[in-house]
PDB file of N, CA and C in Angstrom:
ATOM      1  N   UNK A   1      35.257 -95.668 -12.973  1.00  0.00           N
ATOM      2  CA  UNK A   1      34.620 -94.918 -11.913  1.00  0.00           C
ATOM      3  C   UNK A   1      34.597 -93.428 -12.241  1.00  0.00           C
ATOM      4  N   UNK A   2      35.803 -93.112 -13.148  1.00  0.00           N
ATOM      5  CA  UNK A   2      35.565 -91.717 -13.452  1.00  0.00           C
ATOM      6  C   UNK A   2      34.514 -91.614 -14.230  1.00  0.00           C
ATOM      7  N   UNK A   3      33.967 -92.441 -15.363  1.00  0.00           N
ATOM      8  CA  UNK A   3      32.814 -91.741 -15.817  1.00  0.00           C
ATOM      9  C   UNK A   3      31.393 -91.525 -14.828  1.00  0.00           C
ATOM     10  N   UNK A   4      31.135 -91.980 -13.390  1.00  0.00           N
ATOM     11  CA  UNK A   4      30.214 -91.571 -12.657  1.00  0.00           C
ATOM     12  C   UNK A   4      31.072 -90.388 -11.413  1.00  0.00           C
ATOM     13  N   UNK A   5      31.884 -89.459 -11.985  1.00  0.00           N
ATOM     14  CA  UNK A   5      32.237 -88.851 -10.538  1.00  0.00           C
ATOM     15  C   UNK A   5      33.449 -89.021  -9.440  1.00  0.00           C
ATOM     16  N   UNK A   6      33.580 -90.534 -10.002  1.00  0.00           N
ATOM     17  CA  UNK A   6      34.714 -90.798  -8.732  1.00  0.00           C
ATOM     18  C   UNK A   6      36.179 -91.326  -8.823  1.00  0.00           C
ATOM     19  N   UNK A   7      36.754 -90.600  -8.661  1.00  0.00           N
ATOM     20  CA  UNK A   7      38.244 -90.095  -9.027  1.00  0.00           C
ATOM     21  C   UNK A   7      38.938 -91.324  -8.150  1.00  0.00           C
ATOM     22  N   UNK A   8      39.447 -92.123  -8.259  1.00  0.00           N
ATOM     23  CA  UNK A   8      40.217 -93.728  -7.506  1.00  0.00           C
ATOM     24  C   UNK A   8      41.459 -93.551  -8.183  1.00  0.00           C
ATOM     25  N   UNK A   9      42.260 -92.513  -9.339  1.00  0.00           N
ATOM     26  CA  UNK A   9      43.465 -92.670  -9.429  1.00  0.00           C
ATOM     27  C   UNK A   9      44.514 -92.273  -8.536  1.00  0.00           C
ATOM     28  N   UNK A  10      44.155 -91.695  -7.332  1.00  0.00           N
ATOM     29  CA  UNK A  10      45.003 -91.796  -6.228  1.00  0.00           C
ATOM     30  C   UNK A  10      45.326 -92.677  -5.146  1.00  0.00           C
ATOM     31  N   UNK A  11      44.177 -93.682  -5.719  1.00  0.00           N
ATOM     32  CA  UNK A  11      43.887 -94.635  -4.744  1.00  0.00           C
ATOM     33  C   UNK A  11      44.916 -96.008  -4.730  1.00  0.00           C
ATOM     34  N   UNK A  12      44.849 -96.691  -3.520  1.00  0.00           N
ATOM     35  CA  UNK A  12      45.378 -98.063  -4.321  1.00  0.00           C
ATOM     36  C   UNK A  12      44.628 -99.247  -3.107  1.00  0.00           C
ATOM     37  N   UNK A  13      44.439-100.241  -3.512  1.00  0.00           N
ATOM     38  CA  UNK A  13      43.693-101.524  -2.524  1.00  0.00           C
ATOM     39  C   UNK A  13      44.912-101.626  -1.373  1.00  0.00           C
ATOM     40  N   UNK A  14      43.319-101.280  -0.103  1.00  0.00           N
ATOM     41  CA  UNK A  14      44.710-102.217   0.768  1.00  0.00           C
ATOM     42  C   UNK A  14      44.141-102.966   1.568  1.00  0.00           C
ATOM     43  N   UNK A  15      44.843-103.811   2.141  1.00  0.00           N
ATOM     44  CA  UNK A  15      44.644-105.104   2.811  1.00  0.00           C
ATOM     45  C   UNK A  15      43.374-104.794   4.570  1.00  0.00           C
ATOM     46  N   UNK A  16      42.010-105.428   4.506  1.00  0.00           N
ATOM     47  CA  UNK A  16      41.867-105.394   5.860  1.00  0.00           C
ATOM     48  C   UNK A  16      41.919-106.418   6.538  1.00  0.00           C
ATOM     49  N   UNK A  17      42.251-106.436   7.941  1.00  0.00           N
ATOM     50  CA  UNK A  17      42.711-107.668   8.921  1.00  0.00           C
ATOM     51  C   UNK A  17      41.457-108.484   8.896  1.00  0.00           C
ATOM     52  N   UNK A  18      41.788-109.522   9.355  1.00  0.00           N
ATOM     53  CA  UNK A  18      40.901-110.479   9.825  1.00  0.00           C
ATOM     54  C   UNK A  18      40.221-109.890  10.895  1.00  0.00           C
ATOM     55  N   UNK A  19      40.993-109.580  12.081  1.00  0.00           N
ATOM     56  CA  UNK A  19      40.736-109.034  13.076  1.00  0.00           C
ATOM     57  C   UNK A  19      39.413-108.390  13.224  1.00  0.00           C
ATOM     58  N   UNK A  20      39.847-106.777  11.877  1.00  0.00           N
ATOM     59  CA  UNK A  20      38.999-105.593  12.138  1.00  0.00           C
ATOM     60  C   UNK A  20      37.664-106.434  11.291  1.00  0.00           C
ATOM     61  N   UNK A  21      38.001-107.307  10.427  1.00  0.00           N
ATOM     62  CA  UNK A  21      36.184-108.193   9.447  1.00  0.00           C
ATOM     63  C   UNK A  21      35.814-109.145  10.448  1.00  0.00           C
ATOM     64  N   UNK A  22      35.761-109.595  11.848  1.00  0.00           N
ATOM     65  CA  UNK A  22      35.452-110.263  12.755  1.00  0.00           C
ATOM     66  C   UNK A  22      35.154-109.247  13.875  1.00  0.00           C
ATOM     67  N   UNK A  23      35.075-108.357  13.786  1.00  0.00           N
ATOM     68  CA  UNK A  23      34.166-107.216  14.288  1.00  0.00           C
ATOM     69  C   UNK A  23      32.793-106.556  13.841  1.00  0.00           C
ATOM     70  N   UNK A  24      32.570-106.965  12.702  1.00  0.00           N
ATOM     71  CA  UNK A  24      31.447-106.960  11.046  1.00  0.00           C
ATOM     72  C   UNK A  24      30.321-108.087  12.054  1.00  0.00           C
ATOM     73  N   UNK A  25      29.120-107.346  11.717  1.00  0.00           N
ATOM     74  CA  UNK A  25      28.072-108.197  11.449  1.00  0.00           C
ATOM     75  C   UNK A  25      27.817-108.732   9.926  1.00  0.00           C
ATOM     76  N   UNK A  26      28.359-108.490   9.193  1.00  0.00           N
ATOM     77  CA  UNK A  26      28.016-108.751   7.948  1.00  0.00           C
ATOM     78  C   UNK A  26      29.263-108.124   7.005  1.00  0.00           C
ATOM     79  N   UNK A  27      30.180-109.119   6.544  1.00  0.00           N
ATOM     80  CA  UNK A  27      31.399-108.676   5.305  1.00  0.00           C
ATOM     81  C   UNK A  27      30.806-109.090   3.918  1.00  0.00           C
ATOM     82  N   UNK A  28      30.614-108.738   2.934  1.00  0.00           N
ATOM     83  CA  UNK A  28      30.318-108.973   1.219  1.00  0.00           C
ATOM     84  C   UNK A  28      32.026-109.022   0.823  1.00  0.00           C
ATOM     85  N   UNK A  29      31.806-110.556   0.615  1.00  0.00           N
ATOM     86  CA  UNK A  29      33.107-110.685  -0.354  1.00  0.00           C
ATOM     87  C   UNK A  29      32.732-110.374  -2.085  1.00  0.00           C
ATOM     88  N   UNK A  30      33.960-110.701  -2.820  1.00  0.00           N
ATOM     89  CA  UNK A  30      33.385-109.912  -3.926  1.00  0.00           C
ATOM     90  C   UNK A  30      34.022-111.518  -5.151  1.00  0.00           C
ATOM     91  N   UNK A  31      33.886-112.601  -4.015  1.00  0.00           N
ATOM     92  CA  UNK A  31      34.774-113.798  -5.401  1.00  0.00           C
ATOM     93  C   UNK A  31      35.641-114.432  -4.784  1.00  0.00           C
ATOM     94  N   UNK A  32      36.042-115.283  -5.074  1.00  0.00           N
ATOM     95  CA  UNK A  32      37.428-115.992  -4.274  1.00  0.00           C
ATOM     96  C   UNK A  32      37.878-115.448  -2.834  1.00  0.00           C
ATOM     97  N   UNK A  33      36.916-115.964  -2.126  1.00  0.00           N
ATOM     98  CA  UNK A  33      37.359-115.286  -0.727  1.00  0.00           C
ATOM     99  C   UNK A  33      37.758-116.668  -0.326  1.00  0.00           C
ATOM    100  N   UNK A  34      39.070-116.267   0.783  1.00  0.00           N
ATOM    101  CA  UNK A  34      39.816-117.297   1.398  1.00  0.00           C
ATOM    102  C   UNK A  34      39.600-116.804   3.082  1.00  0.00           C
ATOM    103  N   UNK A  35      38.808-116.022   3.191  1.00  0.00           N
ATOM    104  CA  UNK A  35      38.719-115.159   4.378  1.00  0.00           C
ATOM    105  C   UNK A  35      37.949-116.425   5.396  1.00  0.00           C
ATOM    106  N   UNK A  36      38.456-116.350   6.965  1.00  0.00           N
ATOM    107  CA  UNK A  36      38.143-117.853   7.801  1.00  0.00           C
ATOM    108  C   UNK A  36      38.221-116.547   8.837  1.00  0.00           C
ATOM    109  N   UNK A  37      36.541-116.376   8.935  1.00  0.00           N
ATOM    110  CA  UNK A  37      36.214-115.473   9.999  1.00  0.00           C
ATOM    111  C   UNK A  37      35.187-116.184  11.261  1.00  0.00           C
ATOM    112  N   UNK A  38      34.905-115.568  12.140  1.00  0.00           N
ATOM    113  CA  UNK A  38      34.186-116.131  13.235  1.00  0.00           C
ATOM    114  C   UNK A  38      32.575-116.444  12.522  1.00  0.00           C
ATOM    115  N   UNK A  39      32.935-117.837  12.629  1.00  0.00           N
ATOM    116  CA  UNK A  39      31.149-117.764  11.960  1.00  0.00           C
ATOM    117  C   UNK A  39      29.988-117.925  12.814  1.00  0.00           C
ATOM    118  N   UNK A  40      29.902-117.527  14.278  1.00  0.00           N
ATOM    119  CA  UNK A  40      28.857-117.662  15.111  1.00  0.00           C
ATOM    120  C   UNK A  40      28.845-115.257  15.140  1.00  0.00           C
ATOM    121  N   UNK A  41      29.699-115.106  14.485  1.00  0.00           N
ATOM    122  CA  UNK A  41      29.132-113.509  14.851  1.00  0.00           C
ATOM    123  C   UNK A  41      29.508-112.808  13.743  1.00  0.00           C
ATOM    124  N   UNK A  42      29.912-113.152  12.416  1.00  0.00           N
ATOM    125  CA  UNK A  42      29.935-112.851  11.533  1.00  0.00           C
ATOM    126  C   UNK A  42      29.094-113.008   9.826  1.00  0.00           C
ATOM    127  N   UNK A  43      28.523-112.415   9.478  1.00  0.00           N
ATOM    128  CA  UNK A  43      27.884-113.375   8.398  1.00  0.00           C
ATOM    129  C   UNK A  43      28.572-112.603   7.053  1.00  0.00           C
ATOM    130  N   UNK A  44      28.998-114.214   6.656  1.00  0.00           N
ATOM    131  CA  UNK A  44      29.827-113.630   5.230  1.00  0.00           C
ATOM    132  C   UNK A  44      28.805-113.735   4.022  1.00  0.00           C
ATOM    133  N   UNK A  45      29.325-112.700   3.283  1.00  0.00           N
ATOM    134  CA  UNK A  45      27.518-113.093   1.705  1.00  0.00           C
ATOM    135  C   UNK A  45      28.862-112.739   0.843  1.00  0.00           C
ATOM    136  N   UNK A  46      28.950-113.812  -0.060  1.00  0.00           N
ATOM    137  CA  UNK A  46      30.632-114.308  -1.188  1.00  0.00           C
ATOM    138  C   UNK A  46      29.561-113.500  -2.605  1.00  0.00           C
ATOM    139  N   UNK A  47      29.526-112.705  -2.767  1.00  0.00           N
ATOM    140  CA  UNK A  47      29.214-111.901  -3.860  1.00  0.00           C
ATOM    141  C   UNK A  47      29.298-112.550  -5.655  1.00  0.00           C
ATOM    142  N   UNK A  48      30.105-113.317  -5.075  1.00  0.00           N
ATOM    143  CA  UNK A  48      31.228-114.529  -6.467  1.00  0.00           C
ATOM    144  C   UNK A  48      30.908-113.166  -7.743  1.00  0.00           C
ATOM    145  N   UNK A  49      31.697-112.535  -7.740  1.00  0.00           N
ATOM    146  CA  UNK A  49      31.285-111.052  -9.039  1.00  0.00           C
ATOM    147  C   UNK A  49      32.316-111.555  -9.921  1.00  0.00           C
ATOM    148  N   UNK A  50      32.111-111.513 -11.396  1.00  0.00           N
ATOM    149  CA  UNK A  50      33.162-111.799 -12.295  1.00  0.00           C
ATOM    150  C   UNK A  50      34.271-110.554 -11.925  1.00  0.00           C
ATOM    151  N   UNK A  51      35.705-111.426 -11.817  1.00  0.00           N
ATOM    152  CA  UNK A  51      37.110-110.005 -12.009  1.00  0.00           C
ATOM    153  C   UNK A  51      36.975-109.149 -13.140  1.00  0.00           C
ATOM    154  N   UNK A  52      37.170-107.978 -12.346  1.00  0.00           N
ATOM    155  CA  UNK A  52      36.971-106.957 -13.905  1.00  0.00           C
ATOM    156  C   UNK A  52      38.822-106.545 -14.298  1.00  0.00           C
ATOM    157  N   UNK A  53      39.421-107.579 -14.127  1.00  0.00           N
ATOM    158  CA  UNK A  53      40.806-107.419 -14.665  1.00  0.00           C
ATOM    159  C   UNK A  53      40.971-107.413 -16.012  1.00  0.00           C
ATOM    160  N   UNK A  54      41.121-106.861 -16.686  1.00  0.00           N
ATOM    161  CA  UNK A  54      41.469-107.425 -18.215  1.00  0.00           C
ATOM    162  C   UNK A  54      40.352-107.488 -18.682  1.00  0.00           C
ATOM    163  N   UNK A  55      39.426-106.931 -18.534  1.00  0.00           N
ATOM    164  CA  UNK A  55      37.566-106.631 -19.004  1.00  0.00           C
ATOM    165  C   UNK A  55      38.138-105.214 -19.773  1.00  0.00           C
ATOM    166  N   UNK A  56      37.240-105.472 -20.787  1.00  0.00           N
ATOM    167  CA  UNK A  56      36.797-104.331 -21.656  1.00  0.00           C
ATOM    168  C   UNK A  56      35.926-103.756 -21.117  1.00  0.00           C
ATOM    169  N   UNK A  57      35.417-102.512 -21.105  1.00  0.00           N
ATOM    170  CA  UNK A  57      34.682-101.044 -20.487  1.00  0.00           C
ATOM    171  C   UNK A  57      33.135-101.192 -19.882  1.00  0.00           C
ATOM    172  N   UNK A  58      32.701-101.959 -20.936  1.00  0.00           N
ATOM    173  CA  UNK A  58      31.428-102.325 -21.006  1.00  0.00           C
ATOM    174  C   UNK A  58      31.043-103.933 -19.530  1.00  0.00           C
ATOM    175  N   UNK A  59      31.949-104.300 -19.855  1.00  0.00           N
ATOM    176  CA  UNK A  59      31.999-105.742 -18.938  1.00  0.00           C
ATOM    177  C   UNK A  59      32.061-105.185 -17.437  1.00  0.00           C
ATOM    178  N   UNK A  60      33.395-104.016 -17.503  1.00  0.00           N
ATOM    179  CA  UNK A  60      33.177-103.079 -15.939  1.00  0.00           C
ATOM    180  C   UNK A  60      32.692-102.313 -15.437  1.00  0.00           C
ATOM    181  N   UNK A  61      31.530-101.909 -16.592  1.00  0.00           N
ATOM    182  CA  UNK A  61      30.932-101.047 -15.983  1.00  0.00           C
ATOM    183  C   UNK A  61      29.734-102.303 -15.686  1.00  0.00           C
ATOM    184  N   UNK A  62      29.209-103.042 -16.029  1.00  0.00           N
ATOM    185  CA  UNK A  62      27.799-104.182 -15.752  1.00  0.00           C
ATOM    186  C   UNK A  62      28.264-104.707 -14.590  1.00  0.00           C
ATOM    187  N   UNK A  63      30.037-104.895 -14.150  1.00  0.00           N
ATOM    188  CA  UNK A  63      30.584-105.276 -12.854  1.00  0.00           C
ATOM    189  C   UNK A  63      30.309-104.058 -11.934  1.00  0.00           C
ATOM    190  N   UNK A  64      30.684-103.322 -11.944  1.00  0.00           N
ATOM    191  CA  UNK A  64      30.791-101.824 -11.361  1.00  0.00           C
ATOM    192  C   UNK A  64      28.665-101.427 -10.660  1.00  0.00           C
ATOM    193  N   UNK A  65      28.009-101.891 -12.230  1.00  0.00           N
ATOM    194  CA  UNK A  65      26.790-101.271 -11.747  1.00  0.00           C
ATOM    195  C   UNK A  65      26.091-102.503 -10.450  1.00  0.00           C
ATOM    196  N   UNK A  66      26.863-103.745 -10.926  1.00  0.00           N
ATOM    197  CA  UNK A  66      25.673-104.799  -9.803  1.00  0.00           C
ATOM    198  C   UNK A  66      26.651-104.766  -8.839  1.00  0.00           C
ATOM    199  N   UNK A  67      27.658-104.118  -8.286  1.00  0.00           N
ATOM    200  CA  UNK A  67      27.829-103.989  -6.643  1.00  0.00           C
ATOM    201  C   UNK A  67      27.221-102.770  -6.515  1.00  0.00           C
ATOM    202  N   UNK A  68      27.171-101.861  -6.978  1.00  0.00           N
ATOM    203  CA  UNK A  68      26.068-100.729  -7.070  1.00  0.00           C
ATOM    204  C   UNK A  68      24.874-101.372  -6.186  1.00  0.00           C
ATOM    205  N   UNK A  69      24.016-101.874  -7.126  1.00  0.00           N
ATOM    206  CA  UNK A  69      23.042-102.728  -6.670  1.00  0.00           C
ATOM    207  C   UNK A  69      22.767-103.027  -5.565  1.00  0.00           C
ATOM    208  N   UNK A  70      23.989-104.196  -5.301  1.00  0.00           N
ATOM    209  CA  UNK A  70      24.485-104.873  -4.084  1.00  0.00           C
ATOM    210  C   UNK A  70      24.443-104.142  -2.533  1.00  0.00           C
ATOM    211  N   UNK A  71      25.033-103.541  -2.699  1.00  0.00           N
ATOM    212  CA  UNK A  71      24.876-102.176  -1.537  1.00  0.00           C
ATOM    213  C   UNK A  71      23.630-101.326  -1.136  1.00  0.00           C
ATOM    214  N   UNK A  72      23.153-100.806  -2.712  1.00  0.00           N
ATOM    215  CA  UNK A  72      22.048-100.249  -2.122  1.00  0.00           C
ATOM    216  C   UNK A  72      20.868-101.370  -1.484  1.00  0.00           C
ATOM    217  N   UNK A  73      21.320-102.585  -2.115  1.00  0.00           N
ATOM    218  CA  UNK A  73      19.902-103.746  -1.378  1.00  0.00           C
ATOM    219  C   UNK A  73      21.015-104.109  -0.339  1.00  0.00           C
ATOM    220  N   UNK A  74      21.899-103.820   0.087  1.00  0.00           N
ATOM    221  CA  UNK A  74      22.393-104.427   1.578  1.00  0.00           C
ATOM    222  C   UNK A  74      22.239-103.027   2.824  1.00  0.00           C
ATOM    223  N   UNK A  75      22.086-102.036   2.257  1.00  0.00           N
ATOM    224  CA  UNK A  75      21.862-100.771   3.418  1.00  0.00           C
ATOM    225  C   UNK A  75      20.388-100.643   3.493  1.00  0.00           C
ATOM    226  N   UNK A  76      19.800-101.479   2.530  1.00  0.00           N
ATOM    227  CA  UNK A  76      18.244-101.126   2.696  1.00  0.00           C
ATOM    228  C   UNK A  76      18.032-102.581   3.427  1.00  0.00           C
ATOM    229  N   UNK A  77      18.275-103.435   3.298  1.00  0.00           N
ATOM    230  CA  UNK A  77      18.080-104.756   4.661  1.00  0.00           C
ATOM    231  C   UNK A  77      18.540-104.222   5.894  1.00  0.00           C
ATOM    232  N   UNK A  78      19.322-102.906   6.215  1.00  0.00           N
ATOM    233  CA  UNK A  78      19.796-102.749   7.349  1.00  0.00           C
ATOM    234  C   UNK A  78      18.588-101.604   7.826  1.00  0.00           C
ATOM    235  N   UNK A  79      18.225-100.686   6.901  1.00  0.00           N
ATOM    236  CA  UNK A  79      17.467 -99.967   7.151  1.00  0.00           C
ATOM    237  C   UNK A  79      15.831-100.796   7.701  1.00  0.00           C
ATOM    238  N   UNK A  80      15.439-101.374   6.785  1.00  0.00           N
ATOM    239  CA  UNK A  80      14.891-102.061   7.190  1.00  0.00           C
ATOM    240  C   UNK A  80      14.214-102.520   8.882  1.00  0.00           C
ATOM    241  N   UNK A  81      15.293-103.109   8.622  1.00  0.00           N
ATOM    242  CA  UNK A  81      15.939-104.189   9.933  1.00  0.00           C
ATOM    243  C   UNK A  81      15.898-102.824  11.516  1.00  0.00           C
ATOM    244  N   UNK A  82      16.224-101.679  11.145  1.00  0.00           N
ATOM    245  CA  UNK A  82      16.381-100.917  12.201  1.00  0.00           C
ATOM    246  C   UNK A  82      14.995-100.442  12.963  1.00  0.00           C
TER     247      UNK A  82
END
């Protein structure tokens, strides 16, 4: 991420509730989701993205660029949509 700008070494993953993703019109999982959310008001889209664990540079950045992607075609269905 640092080679586009964005500094995440202060960062670290943290956990969101079920709770607060059953408030979501729409969660993007990113692969192995075990997530058991309300499915009459939630819509889940399972992304299934290869883990970029143990990927060489090139593999995370082709991971890195198609949630890129992903987003900009999921804020433009919302735009859209508005």
């Amino acid at each position: 991420m640092d080679e586009i700008g964005i500094d995440l070494s202060g960062r670290t993953p943290r956990e969101v509730s079920t709770e607060t993703l059953n408030d979501c019109d729409v969660v993007a999982t990113m692969g192995c989701s075990t997530l058991e959310l309300d499915a009459d008001s939630v819509e889940v889209r399972d992304w299934a993205l290869d883990d970029p664990d143990g990927q060489d540079f090139d593999a995370v950045r082709t991971i890195r660029e198609e949630i890129e992607e992903r987003v900009i075609a999921l804020f433009d269905e919302f735009v859209d949509d508005a």
